[in-house]
PDB file of N, CA and C in Angstrom:
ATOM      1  N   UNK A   1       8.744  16.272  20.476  1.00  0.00           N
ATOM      2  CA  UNK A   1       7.313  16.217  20.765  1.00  0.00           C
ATOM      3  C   UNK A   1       6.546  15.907  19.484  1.00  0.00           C
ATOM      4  N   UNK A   2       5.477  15.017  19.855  1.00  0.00           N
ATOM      5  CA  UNK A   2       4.859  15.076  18.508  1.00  0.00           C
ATOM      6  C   UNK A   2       3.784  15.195  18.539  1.00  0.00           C
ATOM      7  N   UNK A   3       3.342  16.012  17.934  1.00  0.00           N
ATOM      8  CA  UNK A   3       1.883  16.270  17.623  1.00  0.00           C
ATOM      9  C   UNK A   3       1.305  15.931  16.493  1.00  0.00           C
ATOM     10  N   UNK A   4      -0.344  15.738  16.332  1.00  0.00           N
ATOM     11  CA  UNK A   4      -1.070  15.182  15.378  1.00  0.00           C
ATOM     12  C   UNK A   4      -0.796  15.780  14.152  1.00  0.00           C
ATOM     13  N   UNK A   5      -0.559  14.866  13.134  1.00  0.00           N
ATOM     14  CA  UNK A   5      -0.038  15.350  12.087  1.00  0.00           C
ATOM     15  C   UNK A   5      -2.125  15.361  10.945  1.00  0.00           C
ATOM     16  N   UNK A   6      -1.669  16.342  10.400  1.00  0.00           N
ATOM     17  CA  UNK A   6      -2.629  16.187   9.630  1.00  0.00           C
ATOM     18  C   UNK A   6      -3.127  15.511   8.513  1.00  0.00           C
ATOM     19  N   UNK A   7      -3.991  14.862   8.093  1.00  0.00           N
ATOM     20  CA  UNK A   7      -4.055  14.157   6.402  1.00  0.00           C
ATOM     21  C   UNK A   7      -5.482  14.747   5.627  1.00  0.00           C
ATOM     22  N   UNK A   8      -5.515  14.352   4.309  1.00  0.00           N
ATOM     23  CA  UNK A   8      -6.499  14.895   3.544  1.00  0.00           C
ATOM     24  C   UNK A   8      -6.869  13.894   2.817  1.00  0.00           C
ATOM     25  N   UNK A   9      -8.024  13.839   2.038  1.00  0.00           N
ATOM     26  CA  UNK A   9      -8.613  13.371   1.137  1.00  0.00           C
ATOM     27  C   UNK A   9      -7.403  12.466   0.873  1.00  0.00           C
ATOM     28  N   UNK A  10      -6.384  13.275  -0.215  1.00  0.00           N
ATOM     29  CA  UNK A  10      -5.353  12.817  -1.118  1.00  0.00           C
ATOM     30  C   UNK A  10      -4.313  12.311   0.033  1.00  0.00           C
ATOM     31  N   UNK A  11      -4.583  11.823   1.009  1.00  0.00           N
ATOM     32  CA  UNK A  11      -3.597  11.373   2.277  1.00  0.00           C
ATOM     33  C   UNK A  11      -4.149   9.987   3.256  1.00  0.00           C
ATOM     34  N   UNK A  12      -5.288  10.100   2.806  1.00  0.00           N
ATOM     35  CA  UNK A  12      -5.851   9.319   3.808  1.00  0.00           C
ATOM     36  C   UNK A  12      -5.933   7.905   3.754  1.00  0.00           C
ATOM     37  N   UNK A  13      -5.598   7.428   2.634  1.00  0.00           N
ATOM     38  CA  UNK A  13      -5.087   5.908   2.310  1.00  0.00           C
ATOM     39  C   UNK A  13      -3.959   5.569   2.889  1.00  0.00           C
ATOM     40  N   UNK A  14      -3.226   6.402   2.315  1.00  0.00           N
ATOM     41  CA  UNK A  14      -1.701   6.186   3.294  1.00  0.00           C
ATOM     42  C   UNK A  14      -1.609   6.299   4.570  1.00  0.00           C
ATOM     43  N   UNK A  15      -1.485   7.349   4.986  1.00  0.00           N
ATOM     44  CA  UNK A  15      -1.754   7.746   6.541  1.00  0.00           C
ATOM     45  C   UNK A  15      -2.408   6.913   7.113  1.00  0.00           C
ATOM     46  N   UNK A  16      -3.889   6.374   7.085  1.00  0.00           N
ATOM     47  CA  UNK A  16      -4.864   6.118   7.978  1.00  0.00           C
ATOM     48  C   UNK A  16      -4.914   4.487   7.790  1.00  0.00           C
ATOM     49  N   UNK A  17      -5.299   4.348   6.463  1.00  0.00           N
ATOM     50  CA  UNK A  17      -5.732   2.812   5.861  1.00  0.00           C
ATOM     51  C   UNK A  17      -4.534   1.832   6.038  1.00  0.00           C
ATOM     52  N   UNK A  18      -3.482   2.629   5.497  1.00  0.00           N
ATOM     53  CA  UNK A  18      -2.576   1.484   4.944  1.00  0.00           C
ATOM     54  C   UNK A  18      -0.925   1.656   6.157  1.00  0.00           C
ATOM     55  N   UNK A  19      -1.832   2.628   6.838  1.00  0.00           N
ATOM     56  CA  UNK A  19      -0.602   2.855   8.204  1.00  0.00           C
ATOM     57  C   UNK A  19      -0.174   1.497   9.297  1.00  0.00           C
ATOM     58  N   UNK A  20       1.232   1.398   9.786  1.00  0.00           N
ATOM     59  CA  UNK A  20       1.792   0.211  10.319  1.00  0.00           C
ATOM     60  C   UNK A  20       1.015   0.250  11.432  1.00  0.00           C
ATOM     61  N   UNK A  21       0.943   1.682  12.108  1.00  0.00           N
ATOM     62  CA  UNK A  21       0.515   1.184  14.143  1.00  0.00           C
ATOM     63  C   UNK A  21      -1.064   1.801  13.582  1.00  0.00           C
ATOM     64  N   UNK A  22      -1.668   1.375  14.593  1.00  0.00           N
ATOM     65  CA  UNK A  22      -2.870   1.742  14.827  1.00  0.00           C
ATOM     66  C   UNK A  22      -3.250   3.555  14.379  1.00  0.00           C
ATOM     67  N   UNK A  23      -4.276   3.679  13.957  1.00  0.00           N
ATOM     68  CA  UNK A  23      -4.620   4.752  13.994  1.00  0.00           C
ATOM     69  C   UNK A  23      -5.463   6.007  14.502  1.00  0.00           C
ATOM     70  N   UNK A  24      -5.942   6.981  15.343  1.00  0.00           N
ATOM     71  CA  UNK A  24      -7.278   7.541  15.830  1.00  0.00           C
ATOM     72  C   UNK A  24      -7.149   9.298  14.717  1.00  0.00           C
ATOM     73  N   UNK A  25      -8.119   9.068  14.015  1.00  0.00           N
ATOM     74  CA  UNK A  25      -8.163   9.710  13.591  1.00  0.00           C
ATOM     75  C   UNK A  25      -9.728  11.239  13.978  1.00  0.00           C
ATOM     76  N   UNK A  26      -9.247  12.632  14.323  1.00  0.00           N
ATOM     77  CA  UNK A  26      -9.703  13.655  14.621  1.00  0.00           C
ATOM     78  C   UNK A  26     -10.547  14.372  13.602  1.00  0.00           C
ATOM     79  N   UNK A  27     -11.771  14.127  13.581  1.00  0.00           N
ATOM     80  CA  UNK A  27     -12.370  14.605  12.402  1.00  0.00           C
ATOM     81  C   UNK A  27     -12.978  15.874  13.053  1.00  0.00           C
ATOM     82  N   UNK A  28     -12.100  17.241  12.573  1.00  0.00           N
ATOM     83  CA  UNK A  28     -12.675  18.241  13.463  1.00  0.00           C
ATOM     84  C   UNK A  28     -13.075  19.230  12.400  1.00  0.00           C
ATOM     85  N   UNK A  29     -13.565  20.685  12.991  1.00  0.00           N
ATOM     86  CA  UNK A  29     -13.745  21.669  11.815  1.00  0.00           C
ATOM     87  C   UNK A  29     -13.157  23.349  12.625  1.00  0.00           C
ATOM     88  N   UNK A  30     -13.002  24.142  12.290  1.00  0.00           N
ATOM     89  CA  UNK A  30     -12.126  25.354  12.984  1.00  0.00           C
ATOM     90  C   UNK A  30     -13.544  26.122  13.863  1.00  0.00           C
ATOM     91  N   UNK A  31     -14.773  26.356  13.120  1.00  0.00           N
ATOM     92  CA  UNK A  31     -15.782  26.786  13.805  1.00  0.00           C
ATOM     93  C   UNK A  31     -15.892  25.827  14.958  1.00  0.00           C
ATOM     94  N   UNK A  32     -16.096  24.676  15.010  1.00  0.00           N
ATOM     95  CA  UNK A  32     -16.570  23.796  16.225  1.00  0.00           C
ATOM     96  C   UNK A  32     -16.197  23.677  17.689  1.00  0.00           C
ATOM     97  N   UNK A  33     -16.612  24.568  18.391  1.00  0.00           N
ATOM     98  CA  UNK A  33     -15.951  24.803  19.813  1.00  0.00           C
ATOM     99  C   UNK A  33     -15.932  23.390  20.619  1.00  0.00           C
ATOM    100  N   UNK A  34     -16.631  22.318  20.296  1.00  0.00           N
ATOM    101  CA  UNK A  34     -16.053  21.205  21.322  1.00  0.00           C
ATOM    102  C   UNK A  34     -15.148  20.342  20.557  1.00  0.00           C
ATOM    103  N   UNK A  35     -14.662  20.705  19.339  1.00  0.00           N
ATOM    104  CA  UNK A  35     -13.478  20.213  18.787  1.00  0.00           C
ATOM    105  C   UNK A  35     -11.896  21.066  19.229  1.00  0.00           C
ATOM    106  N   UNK A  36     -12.442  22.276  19.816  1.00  0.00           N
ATOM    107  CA  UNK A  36     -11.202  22.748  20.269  1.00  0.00           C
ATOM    108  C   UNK A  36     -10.845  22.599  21.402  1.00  0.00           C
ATOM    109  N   UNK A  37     -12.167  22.365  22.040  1.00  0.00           N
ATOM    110  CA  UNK A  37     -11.859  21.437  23.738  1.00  0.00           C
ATOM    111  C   UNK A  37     -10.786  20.293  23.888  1.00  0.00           C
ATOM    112  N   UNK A  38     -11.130  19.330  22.640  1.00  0.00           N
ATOM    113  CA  UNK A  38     -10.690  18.402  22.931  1.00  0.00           C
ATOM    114  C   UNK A  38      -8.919  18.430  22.064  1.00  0.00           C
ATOM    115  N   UNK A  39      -9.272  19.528  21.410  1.00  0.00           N
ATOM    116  CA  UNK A  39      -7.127  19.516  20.800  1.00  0.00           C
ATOM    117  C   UNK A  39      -6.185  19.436  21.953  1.00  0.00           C
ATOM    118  N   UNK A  40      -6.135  20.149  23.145  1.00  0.00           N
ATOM    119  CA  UNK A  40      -5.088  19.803  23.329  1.00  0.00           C
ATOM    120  C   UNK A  40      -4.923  18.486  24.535  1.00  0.00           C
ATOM    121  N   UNK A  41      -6.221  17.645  24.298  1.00  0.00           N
ATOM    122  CA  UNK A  41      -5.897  16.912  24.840  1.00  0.00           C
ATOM    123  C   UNK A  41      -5.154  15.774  24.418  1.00  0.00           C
ATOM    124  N   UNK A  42      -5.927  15.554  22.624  1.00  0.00           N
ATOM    125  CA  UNK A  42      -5.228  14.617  21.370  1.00  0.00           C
ATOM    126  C   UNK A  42      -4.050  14.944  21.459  1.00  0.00           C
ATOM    127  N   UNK A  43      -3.386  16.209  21.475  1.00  0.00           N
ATOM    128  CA  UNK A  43      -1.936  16.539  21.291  1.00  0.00           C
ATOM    129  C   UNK A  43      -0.957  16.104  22.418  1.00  0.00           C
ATOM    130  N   UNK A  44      -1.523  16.369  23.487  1.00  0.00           N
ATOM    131  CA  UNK A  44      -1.124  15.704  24.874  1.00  0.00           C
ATOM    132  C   UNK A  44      -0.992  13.674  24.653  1.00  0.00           C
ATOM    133  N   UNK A  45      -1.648  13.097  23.782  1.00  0.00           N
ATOM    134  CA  UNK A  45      -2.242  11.160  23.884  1.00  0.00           C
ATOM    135  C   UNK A  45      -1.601  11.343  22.461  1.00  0.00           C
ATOM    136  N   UNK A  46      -0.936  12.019  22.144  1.00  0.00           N
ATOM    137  CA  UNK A  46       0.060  12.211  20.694  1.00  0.00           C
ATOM    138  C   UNK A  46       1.432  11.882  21.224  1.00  0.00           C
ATOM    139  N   UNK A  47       1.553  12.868  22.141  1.00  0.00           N
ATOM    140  CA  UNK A  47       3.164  12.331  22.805  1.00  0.00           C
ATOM    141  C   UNK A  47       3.025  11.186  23.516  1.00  0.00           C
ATOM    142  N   UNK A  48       2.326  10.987  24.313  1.00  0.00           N
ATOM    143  CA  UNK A  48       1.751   9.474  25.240  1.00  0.00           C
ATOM    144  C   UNK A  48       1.934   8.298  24.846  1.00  0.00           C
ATOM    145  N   UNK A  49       1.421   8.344  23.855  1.00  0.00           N
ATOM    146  CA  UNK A  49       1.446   6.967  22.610  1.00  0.00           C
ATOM    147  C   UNK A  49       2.145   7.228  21.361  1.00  0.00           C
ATOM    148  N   UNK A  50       3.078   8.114  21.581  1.00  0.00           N
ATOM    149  CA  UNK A  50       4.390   8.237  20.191  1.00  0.00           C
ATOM    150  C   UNK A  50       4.658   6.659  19.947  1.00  0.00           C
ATOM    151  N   UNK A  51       4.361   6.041  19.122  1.00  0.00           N
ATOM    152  CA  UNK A  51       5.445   4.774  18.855  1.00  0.00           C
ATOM    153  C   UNK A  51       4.573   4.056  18.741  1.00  0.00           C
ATOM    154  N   UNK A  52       3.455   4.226  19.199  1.00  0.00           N
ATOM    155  CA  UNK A  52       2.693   3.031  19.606  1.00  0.00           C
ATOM    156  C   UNK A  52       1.071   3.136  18.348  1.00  0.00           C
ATOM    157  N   UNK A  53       0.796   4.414  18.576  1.00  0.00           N
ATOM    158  CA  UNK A  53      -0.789   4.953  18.020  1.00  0.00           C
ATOM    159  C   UNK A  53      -0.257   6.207  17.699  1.00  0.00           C
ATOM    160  N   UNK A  54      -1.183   6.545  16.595  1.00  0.00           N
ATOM    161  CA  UNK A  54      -0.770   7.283  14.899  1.00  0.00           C
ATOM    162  C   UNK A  54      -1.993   8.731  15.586  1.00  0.00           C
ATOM    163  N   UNK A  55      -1.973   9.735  16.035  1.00  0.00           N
ATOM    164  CA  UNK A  55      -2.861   9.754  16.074  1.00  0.00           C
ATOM    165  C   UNK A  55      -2.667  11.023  14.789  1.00  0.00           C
ATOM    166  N   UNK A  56      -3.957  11.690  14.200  1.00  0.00           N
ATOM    167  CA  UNK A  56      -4.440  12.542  12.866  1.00  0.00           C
ATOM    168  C   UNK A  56      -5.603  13.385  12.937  1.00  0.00           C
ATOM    169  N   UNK A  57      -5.219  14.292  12.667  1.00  0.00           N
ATOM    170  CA  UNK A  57      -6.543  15.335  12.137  1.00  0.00           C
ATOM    171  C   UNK A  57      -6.776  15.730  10.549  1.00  0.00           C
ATOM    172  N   UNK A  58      -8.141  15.103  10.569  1.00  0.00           N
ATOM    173  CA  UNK A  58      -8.880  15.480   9.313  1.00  0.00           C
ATOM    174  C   UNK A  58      -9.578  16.627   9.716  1.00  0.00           C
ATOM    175  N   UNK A  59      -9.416  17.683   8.578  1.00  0.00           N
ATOM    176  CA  UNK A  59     -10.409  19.022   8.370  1.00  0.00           C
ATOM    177  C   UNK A  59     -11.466  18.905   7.739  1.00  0.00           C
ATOM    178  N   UNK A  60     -12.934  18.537   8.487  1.00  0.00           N
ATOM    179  CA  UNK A  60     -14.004  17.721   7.607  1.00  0.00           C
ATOM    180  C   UNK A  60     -14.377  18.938   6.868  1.00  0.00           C
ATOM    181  N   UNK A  61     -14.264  20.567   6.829  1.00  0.00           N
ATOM    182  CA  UNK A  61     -14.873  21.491   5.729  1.00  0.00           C
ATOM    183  C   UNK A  61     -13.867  21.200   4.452  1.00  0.00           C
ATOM    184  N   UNK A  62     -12.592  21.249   4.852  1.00  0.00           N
ATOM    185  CA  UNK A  62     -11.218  21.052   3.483  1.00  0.00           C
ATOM    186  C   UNK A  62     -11.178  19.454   3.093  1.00  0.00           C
ATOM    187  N   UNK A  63     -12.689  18.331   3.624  1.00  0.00           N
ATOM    188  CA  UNK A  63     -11.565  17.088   3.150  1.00  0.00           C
ATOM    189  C   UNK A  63     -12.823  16.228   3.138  1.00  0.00           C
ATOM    190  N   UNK A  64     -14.267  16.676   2.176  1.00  0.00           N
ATOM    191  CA  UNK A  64     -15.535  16.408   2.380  1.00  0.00           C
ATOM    192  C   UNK A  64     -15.310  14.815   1.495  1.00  0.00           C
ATOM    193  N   UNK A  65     -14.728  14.200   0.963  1.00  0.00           N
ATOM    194  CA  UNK A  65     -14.987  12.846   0.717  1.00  0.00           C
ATOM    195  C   UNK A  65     -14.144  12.012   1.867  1.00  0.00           C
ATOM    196  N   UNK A  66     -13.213  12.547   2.374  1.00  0.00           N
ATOM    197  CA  UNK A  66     -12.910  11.239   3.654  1.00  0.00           C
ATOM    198  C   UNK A  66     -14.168  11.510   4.649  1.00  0.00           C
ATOM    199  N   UNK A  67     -14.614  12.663   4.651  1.00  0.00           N
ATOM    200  CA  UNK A  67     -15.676  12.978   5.743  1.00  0.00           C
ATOM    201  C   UNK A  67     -16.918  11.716   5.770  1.00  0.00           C
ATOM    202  N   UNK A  68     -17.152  11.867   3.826  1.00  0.00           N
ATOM    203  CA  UNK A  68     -18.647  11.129   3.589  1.00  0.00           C
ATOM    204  C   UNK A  68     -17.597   9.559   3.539  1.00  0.00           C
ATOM    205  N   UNK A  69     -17.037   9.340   2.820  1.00  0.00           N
ATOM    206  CA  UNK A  69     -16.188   7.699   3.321  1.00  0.00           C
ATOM    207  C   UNK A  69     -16.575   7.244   4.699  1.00  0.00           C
ATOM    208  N   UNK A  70     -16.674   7.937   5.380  1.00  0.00           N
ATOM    209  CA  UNK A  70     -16.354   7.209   6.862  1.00  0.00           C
ATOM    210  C   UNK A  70     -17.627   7.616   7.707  1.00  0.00           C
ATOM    211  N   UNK A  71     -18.696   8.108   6.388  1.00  0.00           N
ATOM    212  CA  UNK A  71     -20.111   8.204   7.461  1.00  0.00           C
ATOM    213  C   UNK A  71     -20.201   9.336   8.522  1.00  0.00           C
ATOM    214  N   UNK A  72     -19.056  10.000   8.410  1.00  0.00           N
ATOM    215  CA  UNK A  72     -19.541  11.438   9.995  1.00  0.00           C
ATOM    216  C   UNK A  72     -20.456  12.028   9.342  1.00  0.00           C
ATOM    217  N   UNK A  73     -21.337  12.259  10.739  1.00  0.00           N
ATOM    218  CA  UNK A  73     -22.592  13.072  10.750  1.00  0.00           C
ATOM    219  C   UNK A  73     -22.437  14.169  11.322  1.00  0.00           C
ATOM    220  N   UNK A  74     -21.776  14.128  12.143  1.00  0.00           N
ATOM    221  CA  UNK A  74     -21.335  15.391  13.355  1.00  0.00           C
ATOM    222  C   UNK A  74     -19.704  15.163  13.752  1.00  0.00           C
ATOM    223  N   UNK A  75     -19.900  16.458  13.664  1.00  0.00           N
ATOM    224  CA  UNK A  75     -18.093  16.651  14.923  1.00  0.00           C
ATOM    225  C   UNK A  75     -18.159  17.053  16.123  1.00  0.00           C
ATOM    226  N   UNK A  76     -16.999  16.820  16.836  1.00  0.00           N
ATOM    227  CA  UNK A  76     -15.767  16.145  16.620  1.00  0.00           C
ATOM    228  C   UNK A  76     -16.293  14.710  16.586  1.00  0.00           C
ATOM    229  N   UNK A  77     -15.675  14.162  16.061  1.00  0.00           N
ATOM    230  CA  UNK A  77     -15.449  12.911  15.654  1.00  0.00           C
ATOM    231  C   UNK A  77     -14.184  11.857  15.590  1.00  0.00           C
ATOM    232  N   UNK A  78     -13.857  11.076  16.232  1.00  0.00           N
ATOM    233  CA  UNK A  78     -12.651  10.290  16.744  1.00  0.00           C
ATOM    234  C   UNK A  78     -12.930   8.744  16.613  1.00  0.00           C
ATOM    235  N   UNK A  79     -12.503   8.470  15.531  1.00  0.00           N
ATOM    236  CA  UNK A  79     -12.489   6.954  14.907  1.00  0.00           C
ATOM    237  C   UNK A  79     -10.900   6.599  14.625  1.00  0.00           C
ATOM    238  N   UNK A  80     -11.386   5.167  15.493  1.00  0.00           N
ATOM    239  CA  UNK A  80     -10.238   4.447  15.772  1.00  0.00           C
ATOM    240  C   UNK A  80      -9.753   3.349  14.764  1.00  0.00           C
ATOM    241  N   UNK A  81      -8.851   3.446  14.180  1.00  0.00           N
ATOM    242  CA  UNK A  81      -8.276   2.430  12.847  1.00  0.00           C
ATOM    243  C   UNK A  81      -7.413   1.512  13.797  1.00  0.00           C
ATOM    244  N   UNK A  82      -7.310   0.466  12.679  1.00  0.00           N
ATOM    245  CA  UNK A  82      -6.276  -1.079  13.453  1.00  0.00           C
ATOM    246  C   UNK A  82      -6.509  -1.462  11.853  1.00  0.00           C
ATOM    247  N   UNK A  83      -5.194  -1.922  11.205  1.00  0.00           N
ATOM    248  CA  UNK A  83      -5.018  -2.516  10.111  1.00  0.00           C
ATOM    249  C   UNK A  83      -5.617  -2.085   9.014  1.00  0.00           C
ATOM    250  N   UNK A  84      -6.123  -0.862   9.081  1.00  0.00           N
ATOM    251  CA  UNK A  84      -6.896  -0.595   7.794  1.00  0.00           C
ATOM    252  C   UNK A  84      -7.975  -0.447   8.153  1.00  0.00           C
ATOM    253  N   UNK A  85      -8.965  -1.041   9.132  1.00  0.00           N
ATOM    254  CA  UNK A  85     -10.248  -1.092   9.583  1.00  0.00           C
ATOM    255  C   UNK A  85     -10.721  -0.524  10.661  1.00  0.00           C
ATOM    256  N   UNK A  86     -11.718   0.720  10.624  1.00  0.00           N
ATOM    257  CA  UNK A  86     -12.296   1.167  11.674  1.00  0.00           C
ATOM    258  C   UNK A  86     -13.062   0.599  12.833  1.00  0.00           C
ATOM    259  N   UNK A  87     -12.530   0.468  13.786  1.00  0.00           N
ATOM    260  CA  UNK A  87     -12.881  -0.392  14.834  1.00  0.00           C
ATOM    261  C   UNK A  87     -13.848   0.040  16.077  1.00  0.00           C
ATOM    262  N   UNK A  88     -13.708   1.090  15.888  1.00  0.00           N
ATOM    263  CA  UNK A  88     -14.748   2.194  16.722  1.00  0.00           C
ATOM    264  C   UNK A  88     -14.800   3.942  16.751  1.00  0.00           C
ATOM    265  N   UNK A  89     -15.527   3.829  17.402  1.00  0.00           N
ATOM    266  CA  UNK A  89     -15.842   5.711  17.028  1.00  0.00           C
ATOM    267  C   UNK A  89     -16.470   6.513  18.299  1.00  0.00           C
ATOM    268  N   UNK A  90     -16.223   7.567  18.146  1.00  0.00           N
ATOM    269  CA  UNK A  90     -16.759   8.441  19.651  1.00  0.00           C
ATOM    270  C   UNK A  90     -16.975   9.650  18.910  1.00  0.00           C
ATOM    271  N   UNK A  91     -18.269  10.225  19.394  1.00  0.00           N
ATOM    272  CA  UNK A  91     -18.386  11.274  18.563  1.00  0.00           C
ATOM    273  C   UNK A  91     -18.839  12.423  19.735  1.00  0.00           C
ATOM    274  N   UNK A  92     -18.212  13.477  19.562  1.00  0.00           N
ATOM    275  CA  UNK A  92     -18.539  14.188  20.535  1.00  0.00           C
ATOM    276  C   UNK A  92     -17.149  14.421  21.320  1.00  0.00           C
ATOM    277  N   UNK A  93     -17.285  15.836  22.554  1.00  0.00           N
ATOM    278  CA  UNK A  93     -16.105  15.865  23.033  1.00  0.00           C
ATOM    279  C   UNK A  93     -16.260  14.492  24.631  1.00  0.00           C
ATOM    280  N   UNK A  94     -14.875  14.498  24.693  1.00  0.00           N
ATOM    281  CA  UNK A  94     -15.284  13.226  25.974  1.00  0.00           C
ATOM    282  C   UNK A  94     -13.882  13.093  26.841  1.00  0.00           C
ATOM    283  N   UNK A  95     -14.046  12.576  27.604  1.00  0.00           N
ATOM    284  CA  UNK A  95     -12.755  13.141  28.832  1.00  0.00           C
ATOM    285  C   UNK A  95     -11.747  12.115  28.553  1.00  0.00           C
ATOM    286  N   UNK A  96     -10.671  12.547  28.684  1.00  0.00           N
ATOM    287  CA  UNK A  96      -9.481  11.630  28.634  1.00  0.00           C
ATOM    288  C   UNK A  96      -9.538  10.349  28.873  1.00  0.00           C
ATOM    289  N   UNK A  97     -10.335   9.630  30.204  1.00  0.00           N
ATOM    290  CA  UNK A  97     -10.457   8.147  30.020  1.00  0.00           C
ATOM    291  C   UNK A  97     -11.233   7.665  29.305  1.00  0.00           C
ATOM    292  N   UNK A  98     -12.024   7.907  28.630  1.00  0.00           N
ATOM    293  CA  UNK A  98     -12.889   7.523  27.578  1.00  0.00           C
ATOM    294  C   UNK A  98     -11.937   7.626  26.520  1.00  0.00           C
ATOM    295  N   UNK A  99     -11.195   8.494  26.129  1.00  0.00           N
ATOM    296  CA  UNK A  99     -10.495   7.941  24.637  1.00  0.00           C
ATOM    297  C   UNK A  99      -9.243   7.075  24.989  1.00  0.00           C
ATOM    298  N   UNK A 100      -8.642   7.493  26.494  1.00  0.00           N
ATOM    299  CA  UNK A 100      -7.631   6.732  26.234  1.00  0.00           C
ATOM    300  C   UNK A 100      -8.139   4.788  26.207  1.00  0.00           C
ATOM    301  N   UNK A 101      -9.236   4.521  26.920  1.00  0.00           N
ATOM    302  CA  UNK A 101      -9.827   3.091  26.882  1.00  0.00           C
ATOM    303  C   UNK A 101      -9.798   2.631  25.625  1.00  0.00           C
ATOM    304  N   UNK A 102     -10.469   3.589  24.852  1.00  0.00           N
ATOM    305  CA  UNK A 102     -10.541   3.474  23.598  1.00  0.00           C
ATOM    306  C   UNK A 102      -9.004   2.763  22.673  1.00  0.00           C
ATOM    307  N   UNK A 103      -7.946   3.733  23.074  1.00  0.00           N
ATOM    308  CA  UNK A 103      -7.163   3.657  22.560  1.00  0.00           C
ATOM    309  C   UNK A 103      -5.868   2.440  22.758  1.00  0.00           C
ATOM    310  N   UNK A 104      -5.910   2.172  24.335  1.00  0.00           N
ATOM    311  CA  UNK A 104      -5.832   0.601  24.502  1.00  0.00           C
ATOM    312  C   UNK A 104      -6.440  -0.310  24.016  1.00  0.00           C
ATOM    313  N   UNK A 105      -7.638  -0.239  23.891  1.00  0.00           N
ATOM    314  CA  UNK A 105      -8.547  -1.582  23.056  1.00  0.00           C
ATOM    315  C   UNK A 105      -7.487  -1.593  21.945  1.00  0.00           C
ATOM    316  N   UNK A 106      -7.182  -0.486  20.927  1.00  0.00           N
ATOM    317  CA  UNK A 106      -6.477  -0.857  20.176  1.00  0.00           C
ATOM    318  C   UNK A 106      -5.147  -1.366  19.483  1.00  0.00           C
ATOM    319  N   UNK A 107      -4.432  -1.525  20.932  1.00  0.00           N
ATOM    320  CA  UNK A 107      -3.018  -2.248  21.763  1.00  0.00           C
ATOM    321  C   UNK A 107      -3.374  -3.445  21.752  1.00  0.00           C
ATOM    322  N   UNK A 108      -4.269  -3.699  21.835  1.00  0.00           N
ATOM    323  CA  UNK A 108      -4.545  -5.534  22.414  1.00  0.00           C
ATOM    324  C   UNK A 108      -4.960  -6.190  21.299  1.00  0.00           C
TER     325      UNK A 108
END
């Protein structure tokens, strides 16, 4: 089984930027109750798309320059990488077909 692996500041080039498959990266925080709504659904579209899409959680209180890099204003936050480049974003909690759409766009 695989679940979202985590990255940091000192991780996030590798992991996110310079990663082979696509990426959706979880910009959550431990206080934020609609970031915990939505864990076990990421963890669930973790095994789904093993092989295919990378998915990651950033800790935006432990990891405040990927936070300001990438412009979040609010959490949760779920930005979608392809080659290095952020291709879209959803901010807020949101139901399974909304990210998984998301996450096909980034198959094609």
């Amino acid at each position: 089984m695989r679940s979202p692996a985590s990255v940091t500041d000192a991780t996030f080039q590798t992991e996110v930027l310079d990663a082979d498959l696509p990426v959706v990266v979880d910009i959550w925080a431990t206080w934020c109750g609609p970031c915990k709504q939505i864990a076990p659904l990421l963890e669930q579209l973790a095994v789904e798309y093993d092989g295919r899409i990378k998915i990651v959680k950033l800790d935006a209180d432990q990891n405040p320059a990927a936070v300001v890099a990438a412009g979040v204003t609010s959490i949760p936050t779920l930005s979608f990488y392809k080659n290095g480049v952020r291709n879209d974003i959803l901010i807020g909690a949101h139901p399974k077909t909304v990210i998984t759409e998301k996450m096909e766009a980034l198959l094609a």
